[in-house]
N, C-alpha and C. Protein backbone atom coordinates (compact mmCIF):
# COMPACT_ATOMS: atom_id res chain seq x y z
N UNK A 1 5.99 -33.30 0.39
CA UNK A 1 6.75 -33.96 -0.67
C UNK A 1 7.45 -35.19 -0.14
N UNK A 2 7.56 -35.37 0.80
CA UNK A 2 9.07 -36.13 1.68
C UNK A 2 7.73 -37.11 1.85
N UNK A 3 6.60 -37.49 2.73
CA UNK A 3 5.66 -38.15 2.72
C UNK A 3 5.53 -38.29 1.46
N UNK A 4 4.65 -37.89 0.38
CA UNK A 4 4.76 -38.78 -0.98
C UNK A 4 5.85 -39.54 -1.57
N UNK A 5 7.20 -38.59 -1.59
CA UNK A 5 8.22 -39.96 -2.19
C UNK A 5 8.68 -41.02 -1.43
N UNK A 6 7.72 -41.04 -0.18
CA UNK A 6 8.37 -42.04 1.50
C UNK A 6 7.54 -43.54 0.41
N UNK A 7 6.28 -43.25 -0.51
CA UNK A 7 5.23 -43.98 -0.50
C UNK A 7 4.22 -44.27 0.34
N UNK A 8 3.66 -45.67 0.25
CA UNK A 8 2.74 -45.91 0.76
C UNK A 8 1.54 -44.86 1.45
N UNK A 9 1.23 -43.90 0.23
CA UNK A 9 0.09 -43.02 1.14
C UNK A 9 -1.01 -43.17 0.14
N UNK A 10 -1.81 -43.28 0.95
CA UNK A 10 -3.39 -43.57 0.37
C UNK A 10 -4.03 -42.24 -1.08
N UNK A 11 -4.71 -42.56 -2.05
CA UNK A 11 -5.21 -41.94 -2.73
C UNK A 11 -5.80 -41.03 -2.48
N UNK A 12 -6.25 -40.63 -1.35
CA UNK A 12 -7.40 -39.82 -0.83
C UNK A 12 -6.32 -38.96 -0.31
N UNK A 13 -5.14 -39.21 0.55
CA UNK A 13 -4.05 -38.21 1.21
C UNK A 13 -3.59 -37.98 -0.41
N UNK A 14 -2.90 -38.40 -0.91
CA UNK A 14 -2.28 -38.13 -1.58
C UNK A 14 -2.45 -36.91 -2.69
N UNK A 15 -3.93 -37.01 -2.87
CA UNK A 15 -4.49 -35.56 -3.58
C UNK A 15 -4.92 -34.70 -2.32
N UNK A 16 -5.22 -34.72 -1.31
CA UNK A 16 -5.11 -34.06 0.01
C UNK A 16 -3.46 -32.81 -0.45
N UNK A 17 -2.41 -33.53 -0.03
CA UNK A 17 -1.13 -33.23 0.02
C UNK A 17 -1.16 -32.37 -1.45
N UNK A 18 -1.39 -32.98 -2.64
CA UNK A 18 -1.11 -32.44 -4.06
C UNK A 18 -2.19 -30.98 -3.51
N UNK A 19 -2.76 -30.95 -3.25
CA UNK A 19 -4.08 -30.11 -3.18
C UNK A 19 -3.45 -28.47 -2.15
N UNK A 20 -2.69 -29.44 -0.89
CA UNK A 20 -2.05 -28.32 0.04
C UNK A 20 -1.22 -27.31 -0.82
N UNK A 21 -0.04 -28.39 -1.82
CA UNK A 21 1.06 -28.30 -2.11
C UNK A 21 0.56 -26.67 -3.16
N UNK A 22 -0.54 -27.32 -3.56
CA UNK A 22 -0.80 -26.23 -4.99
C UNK A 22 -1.06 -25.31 -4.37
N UNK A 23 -1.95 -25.14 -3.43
CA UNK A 23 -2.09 -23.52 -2.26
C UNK A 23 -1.22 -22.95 -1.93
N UNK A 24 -0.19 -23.75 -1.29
CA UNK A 24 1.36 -22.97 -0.94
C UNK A 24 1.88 -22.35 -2.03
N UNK A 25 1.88 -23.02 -3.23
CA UNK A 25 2.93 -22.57 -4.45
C UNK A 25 2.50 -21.06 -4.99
N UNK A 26 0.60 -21.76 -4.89
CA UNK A 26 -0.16 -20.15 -5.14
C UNK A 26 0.08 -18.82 -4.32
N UNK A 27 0.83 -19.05 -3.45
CA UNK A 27 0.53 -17.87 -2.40
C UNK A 27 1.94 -17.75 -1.96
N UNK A 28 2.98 -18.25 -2.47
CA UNK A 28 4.20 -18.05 -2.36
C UNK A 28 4.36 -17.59 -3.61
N UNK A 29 3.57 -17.89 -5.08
CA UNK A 29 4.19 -16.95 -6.37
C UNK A 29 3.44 -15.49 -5.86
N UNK A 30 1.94 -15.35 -5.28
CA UNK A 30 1.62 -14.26 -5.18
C UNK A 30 2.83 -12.81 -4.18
N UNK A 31 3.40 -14.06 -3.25
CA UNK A 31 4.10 -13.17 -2.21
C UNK A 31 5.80 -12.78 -3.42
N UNK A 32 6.05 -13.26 -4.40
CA UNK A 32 7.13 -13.08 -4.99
C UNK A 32 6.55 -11.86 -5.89
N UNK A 33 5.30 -12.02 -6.36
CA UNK A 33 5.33 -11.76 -7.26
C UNK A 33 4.97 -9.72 -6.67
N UNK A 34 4.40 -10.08 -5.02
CA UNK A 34 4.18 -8.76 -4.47
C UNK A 34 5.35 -7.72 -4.17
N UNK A 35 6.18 -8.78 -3.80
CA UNK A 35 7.61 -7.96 -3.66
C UNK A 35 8.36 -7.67 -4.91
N UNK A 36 8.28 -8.42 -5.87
CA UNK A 36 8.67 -7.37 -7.24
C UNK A 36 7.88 -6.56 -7.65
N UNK A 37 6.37 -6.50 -7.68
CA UNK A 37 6.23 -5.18 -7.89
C UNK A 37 6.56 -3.66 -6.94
N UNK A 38 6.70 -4.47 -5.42
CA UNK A 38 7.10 -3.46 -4.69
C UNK A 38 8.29 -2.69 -5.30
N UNK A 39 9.40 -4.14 -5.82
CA UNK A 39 10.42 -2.95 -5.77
C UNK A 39 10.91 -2.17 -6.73
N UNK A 40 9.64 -2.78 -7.65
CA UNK A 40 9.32 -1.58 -9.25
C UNK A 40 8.81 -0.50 -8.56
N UNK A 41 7.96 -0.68 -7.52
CA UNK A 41 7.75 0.69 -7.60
C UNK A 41 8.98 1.51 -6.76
N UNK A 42 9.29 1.02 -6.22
CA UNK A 42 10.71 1.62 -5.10
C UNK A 42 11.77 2.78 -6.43
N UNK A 43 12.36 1.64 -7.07
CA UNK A 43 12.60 2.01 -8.46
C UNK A 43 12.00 2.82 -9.26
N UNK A 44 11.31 3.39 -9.42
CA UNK A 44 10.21 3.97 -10.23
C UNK A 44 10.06 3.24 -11.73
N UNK A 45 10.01 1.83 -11.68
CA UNK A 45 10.39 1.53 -12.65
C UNK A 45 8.61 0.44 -13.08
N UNK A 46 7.90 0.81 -12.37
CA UNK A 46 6.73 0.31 -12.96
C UNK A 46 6.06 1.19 -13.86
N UNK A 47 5.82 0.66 -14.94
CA UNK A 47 5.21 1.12 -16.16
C UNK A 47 3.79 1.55 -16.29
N UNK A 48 3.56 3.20 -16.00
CA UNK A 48 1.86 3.27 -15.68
C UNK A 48 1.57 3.25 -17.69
N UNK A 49 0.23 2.69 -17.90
CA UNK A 49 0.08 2.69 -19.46
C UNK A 49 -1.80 3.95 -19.07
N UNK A 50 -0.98 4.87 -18.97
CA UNK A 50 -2.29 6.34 -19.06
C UNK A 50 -3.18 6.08 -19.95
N UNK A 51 -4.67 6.33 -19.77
CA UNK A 51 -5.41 6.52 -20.69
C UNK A 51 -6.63 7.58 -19.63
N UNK A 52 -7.56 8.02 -20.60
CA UNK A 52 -8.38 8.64 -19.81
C UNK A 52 -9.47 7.05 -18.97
N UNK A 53 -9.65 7.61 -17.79
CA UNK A 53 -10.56 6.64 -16.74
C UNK A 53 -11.44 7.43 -16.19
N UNK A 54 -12.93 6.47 -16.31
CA UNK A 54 -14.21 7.38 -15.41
C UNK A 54 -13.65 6.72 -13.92
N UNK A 55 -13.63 7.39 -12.88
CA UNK A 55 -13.45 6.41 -12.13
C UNK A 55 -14.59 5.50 -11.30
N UNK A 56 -15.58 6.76 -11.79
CA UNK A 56 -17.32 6.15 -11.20
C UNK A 56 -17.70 4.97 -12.15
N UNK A 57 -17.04 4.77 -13.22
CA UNK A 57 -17.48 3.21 -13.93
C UNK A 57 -16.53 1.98 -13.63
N UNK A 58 -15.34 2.82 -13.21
CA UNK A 58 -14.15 1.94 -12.67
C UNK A 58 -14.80 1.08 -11.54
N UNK A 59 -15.40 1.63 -10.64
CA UNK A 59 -15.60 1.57 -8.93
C UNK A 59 -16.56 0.75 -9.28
N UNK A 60 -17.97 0.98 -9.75
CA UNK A 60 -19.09 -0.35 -10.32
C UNK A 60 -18.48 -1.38 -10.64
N UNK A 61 -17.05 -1.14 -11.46
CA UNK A 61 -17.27 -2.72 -12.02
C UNK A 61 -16.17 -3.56 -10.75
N UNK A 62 -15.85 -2.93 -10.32
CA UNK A 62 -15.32 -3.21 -8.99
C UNK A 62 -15.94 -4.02 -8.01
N UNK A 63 -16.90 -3.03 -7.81
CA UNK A 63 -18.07 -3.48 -6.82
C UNK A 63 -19.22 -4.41 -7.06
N UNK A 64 -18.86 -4.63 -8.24
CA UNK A 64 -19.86 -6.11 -9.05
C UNK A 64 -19.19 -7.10 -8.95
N UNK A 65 -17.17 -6.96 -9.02
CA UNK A 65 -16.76 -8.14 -9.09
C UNK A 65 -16.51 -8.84 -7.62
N UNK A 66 -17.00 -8.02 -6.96
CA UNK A 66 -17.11 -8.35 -5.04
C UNK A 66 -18.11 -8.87 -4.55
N UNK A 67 -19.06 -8.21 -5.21
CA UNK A 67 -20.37 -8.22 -4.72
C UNK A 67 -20.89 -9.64 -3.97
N UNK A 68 -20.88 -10.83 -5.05
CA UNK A 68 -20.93 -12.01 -4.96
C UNK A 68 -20.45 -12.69 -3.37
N UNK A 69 -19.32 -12.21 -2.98
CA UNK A 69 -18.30 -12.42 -1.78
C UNK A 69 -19.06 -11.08 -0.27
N UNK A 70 -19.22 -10.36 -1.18
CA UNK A 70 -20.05 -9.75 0.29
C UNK A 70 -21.31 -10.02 0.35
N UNK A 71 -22.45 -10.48 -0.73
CA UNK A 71 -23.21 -11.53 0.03
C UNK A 71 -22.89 -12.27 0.89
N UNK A 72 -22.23 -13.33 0.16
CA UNK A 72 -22.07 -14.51 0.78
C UNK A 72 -21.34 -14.64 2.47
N UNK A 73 -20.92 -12.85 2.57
CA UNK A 73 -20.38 -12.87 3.94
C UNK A 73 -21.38 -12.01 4.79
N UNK A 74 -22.68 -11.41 3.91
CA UNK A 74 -23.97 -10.39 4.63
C UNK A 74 -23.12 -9.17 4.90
N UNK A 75 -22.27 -8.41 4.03
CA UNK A 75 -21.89 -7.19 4.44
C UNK A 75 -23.00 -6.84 2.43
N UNK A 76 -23.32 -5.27 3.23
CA UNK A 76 -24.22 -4.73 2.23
C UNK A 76 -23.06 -3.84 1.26
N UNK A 77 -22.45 -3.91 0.00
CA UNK A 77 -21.60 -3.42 -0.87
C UNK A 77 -22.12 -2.32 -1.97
N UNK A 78 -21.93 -1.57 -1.73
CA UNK A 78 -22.37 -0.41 -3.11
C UNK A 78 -21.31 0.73 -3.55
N UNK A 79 -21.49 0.80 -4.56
CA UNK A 79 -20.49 1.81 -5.34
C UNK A 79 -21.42 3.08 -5.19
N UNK A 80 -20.94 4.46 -4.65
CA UNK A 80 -21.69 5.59 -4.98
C UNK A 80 -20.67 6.73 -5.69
N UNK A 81 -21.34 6.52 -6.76
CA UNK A 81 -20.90 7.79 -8.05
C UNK A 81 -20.78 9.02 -7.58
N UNK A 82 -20.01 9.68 -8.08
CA UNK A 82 -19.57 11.19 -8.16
C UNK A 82 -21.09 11.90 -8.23
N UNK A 83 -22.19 12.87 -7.32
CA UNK A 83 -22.63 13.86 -7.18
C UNK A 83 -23.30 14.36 -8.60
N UNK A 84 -22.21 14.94 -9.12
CA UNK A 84 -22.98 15.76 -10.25
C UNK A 84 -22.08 15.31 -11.92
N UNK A 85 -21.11 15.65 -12.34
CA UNK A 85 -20.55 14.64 -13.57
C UNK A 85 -19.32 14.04 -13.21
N UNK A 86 -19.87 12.85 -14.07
CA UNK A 86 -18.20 11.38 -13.53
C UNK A 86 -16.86 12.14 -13.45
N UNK A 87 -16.28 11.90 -12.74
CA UNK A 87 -14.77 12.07 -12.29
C UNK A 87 -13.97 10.96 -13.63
N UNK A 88 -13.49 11.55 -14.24
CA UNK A 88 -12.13 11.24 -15.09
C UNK A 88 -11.13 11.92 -15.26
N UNK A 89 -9.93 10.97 -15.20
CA UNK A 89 -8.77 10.89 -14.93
C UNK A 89 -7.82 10.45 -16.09
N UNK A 90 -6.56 10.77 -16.03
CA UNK A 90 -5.60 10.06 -16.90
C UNK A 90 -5.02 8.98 -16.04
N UNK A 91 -5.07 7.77 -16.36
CA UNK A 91 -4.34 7.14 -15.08
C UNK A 91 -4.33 5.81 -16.00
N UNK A 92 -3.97 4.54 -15.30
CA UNK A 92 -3.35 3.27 -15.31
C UNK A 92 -4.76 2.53 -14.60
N UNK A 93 -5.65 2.52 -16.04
CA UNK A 93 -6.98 1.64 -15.24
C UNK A 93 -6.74 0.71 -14.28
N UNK A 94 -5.28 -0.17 -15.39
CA UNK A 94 -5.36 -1.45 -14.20
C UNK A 94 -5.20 -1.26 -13.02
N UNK A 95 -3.96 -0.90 -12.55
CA UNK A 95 -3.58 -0.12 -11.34
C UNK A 95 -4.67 0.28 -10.31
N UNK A 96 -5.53 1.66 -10.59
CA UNK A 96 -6.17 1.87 -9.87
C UNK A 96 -7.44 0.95 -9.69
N UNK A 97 -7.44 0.31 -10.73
CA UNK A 97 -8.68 -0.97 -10.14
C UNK A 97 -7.91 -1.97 -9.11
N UNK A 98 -6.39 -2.26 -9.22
CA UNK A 98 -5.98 -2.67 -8.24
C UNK A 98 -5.44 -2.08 -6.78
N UNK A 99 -5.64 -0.82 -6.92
CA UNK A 99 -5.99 -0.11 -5.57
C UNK A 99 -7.02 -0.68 -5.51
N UNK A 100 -8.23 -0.36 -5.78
CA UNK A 100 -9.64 -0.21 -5.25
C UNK A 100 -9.95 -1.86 -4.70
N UNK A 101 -9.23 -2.33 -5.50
CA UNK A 101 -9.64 -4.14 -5.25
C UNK A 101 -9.01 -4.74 -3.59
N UNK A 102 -7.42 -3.88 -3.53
CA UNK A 102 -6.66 -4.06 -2.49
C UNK A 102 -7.45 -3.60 -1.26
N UNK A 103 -7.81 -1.89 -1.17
CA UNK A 103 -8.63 -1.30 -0.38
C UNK A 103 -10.07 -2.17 0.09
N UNK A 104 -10.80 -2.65 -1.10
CA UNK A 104 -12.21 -3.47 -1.04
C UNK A 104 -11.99 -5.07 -0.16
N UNK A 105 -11.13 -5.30 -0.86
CA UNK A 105 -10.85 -7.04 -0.36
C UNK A 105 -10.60 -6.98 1.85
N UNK A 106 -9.80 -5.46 1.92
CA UNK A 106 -9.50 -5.44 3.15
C UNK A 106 -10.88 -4.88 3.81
N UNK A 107 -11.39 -3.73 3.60
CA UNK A 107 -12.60 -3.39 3.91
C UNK A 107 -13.65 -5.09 4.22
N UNK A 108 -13.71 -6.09 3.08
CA UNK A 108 -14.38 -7.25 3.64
C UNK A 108 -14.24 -8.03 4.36
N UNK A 109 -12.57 -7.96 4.79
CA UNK A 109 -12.04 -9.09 5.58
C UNK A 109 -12.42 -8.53 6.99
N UNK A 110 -12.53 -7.45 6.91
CA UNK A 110 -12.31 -6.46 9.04
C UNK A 110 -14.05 -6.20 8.95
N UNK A 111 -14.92 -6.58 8.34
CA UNK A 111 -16.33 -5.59 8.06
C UNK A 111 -17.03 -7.18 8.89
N UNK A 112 -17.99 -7.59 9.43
CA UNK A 112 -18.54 -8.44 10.27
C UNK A 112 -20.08 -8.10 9.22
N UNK A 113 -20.90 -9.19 9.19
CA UNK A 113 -22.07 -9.61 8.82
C UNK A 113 -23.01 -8.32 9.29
N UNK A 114 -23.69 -7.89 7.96
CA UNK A 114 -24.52 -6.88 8.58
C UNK A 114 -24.17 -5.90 8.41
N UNK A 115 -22.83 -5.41 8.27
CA UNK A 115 -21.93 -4.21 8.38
C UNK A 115 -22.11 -3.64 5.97
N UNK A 116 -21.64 -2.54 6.20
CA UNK A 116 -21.70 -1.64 4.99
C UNK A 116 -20.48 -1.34 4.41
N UNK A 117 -20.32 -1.35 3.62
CA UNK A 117 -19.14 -0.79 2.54
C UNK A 117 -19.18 0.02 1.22
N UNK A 118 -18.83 0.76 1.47
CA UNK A 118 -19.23 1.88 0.27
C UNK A 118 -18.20 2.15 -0.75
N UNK A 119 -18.24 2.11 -1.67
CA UNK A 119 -17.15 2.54 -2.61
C UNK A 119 -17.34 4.10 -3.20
N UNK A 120 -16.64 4.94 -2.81
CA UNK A 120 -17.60 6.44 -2.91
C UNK A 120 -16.26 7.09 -4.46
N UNK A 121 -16.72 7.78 -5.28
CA UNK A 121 -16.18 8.52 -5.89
C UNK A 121 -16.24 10.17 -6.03
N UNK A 122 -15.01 10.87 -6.09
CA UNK A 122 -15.92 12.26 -6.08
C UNK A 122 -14.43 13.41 -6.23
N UNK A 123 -14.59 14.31 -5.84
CA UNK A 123 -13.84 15.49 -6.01
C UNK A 123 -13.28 16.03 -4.65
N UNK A 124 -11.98 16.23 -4.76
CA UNK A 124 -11.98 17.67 -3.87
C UNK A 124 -10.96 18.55 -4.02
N UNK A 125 -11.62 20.08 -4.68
CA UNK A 125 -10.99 20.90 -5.22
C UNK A 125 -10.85 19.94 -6.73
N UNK A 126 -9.07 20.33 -7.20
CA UNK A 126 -9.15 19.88 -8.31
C UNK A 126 -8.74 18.39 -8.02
N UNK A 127 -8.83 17.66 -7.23
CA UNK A 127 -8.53 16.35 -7.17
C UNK A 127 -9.53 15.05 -7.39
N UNK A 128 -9.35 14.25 -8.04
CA UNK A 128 -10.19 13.25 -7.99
C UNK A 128 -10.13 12.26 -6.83
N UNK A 129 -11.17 11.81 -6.14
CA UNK A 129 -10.62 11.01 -5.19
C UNK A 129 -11.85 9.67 -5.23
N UNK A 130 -11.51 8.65 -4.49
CA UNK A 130 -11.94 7.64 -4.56
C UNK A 130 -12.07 6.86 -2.65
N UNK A 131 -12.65 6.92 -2.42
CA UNK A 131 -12.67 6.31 -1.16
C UNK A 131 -13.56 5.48 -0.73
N UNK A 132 -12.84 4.43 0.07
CA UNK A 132 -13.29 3.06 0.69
C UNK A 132 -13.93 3.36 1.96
N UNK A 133 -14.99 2.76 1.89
CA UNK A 133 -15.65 3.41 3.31
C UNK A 133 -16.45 1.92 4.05
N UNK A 134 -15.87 1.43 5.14
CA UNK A 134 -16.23 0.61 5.48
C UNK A 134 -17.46 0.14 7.39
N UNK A 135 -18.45 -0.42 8.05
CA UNK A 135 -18.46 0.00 9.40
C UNK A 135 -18.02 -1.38 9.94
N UNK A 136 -16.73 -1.20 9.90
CA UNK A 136 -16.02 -2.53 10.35
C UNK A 136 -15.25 -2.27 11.46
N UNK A 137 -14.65 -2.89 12.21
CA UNK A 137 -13.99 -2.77 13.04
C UNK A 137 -12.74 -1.92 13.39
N UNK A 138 -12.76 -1.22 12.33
CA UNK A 138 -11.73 0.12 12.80
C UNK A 138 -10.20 -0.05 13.40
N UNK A 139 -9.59 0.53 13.14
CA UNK A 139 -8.38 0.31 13.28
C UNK A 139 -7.94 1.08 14.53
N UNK A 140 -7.33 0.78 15.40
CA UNK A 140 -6.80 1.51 16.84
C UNK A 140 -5.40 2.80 16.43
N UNK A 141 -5.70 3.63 17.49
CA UNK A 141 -5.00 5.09 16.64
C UNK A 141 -3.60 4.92 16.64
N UNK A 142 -3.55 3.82 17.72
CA UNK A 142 -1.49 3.36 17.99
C UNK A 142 -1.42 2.61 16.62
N UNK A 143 -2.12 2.06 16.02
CA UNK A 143 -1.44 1.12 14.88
C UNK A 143 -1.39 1.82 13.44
N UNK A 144 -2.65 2.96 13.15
CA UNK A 144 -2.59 3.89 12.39
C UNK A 144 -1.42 4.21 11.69
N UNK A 145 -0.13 4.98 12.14
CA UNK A 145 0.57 5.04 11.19
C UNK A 145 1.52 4.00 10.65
N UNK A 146 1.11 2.81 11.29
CA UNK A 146 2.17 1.42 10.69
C UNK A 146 1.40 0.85 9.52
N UNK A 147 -0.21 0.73 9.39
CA UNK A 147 -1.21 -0.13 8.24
C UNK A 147 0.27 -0.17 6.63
N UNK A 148 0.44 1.10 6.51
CA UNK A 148 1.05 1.28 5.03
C UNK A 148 2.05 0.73 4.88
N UNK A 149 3.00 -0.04 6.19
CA UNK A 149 4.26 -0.33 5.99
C UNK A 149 4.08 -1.80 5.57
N UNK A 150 5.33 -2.47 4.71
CA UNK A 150 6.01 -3.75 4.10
C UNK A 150 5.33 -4.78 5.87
N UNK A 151 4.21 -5.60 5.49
CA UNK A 151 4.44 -6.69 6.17
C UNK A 151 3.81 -6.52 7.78
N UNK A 152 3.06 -5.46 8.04
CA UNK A 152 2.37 -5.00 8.99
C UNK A 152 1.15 -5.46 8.76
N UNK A 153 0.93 -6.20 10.18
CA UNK A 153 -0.61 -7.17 10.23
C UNK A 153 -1.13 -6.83 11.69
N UNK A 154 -1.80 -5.76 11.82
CA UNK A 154 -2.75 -5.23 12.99
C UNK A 154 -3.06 -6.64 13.87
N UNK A 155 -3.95 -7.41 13.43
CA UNK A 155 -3.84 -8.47 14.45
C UNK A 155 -3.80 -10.05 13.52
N UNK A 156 -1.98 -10.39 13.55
CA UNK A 156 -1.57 -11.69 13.21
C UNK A 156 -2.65 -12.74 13.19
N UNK A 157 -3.65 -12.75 13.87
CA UNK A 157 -4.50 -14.23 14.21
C UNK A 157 -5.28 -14.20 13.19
N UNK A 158 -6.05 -12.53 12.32
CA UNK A 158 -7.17 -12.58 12.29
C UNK A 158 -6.91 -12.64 10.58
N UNK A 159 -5.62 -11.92 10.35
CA UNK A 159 -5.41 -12.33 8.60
C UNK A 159 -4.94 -13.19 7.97
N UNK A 160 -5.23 -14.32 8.46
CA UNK A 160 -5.02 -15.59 7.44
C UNK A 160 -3.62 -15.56 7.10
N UNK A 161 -3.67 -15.87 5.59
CA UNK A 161 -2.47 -16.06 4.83
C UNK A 161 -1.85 -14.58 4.38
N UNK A 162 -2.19 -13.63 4.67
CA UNK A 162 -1.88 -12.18 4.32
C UNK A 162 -0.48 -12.07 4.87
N UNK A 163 0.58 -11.33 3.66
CA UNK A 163 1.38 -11.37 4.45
C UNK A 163 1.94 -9.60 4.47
N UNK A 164 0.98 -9.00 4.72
CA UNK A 164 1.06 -8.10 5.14
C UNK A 164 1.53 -6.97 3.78
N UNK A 165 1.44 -6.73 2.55
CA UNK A 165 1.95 -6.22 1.93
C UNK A 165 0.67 -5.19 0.86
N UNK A 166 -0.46 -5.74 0.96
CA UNK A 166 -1.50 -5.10 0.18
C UNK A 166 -1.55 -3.47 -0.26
N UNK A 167 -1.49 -3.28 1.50
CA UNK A 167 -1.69 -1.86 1.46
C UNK A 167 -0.71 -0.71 1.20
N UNK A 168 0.83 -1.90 1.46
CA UNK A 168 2.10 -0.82 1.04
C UNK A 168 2.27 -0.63 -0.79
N UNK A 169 1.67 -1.89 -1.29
CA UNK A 169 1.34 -1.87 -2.62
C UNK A 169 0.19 -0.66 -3.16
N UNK A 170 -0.87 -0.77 -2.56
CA UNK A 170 -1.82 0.61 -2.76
C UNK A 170 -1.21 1.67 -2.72
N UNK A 171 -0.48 1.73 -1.68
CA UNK A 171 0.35 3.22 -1.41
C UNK A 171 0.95 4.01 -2.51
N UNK A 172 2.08 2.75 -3.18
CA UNK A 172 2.95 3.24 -4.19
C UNK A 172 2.52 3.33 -4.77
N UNK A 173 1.72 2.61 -5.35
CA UNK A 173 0.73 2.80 -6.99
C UNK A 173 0.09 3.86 -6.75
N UNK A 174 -0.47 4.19 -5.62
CA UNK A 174 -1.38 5.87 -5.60
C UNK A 174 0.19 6.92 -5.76
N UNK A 175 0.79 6.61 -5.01
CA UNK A 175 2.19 8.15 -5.47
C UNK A 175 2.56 7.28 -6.80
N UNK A 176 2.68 6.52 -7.49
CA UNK A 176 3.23 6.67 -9.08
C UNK A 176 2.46 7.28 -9.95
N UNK A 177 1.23 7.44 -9.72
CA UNK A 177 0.03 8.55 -10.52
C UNK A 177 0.18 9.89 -9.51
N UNK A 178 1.49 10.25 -8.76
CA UNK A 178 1.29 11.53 -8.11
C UNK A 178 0.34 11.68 -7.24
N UNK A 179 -0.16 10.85 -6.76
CA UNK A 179 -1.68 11.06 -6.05
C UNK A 179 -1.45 10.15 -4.38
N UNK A 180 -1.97 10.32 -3.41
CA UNK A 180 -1.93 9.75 -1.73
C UNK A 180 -2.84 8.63 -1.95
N UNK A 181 -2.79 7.91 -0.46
CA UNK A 181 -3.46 6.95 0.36
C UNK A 181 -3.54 7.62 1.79
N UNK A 182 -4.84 8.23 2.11
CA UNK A 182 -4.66 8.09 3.71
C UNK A 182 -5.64 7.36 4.10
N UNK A 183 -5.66 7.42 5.42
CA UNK A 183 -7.19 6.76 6.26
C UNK A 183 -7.46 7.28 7.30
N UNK A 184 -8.93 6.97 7.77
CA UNK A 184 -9.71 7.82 8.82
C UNK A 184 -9.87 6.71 9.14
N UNK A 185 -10.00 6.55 10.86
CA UNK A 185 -10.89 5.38 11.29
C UNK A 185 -10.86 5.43 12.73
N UNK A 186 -11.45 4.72 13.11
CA UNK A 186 -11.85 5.18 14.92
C UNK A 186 -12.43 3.39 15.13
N UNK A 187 -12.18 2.63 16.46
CA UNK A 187 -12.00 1.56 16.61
C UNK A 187 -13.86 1.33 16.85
N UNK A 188 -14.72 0.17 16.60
CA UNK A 188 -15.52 -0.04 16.63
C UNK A 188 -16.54 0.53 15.58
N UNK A 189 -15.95 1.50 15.04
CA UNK A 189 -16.93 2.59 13.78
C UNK A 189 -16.67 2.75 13.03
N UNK A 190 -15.66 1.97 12.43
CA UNK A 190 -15.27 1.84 10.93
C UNK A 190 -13.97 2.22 10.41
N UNK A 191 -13.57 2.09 8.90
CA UNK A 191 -12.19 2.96 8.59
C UNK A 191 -13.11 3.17 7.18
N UNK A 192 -12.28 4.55 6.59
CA UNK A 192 -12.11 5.02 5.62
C UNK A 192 -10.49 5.06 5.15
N UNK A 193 -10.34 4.52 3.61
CA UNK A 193 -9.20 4.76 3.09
C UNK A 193 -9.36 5.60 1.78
N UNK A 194 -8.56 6.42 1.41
CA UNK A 194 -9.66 7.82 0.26
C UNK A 194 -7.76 7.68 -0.16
């Protein structure tokens, strides 16, 4: 800003700068806008709107709206349906599509060319569950129980503009439907988040 109102900057910088400016603003409303929902959910004051959800049609349309992006990065993406009949739920479609999106987006960022990602749906006992299954680079067992916390970034260099909050967001939204987030993962062979 201080360079544009200085003047004298060329047309070509000048939408350069307008261009930075709009990225920052984008990703500073996203980081405002992550910490108020955090602290709706802290509060219990985020509003789930229940309806019945397949979650095996949830997860497809999920995995269609990715798909495009894991081409284009050569990781192979597929949704695999519940076994024997769809898993439905009472729940907060949006919500849990924004788990699955939070879980998916990270699964692509740690997954290397070549590598698999599965979006699996299914049962256990009376629970519905949903799990991210990725053969990406795996998470080390010392950092394991920090992934879920406010602002925890396994390795600073490698996540960009992330500021660490995705997965503490998944968390809450899975306990405001009463329901977990854990993960399996072993370093070089992948993570699972279910």
């Amino acid at each position: 800003l201080e360079l544009l109102e200085g003047g004298g900057v060329s047309e070509r910088h000048r939408r350069e700068f307008l261009a930075s400016m709009s990225q920052e603003t984008a990703r500073l409303e996203r980081l405002v806008e992550e910490q108020l929902q955090l602290a709706r959910l802290d509060a219990g004051a985020l509003p789930l709107e229940r309806e019945r959800v397949d979650l095996g049609e949830l997860a497809s349309r999920v995995v269609a709206s990715r798909a495009p992006l894991a081409g284009r990065e050569g990781v192979d993406l597929a949704a695999v349906p519940a076994a024997d009949e769809p898993v439905v739920v009472e729940a907060d479609a949006a919500r849990v599509e924004q788990i699955m999106l939070i879980l998916l987006d990270n699964a692509l960022r740690h997954t290397p060319a070549g590598g698999r990602i599965g979006v699996a749906v299914g049962r256990d006992g009376e629970e519905a569950t949903v799990a991210v299954r990725d053969t990406g680079e795996g998470i080390p067992a010392e950092a394991q129980p920090f992934v879920f916390d406010r602002f925890y970034r396994g390795d600073a260099s490698r996540e960009g503009r992330s500021a660490g909050l995705g997965l503490a967001i998944a968390r809450g939204l899975a306990d405001a439907h009463r329901g977990s987030l854990g993960l399996r993962s072993e370093v070089g062979a992948g993570s699972t988040f279910t």
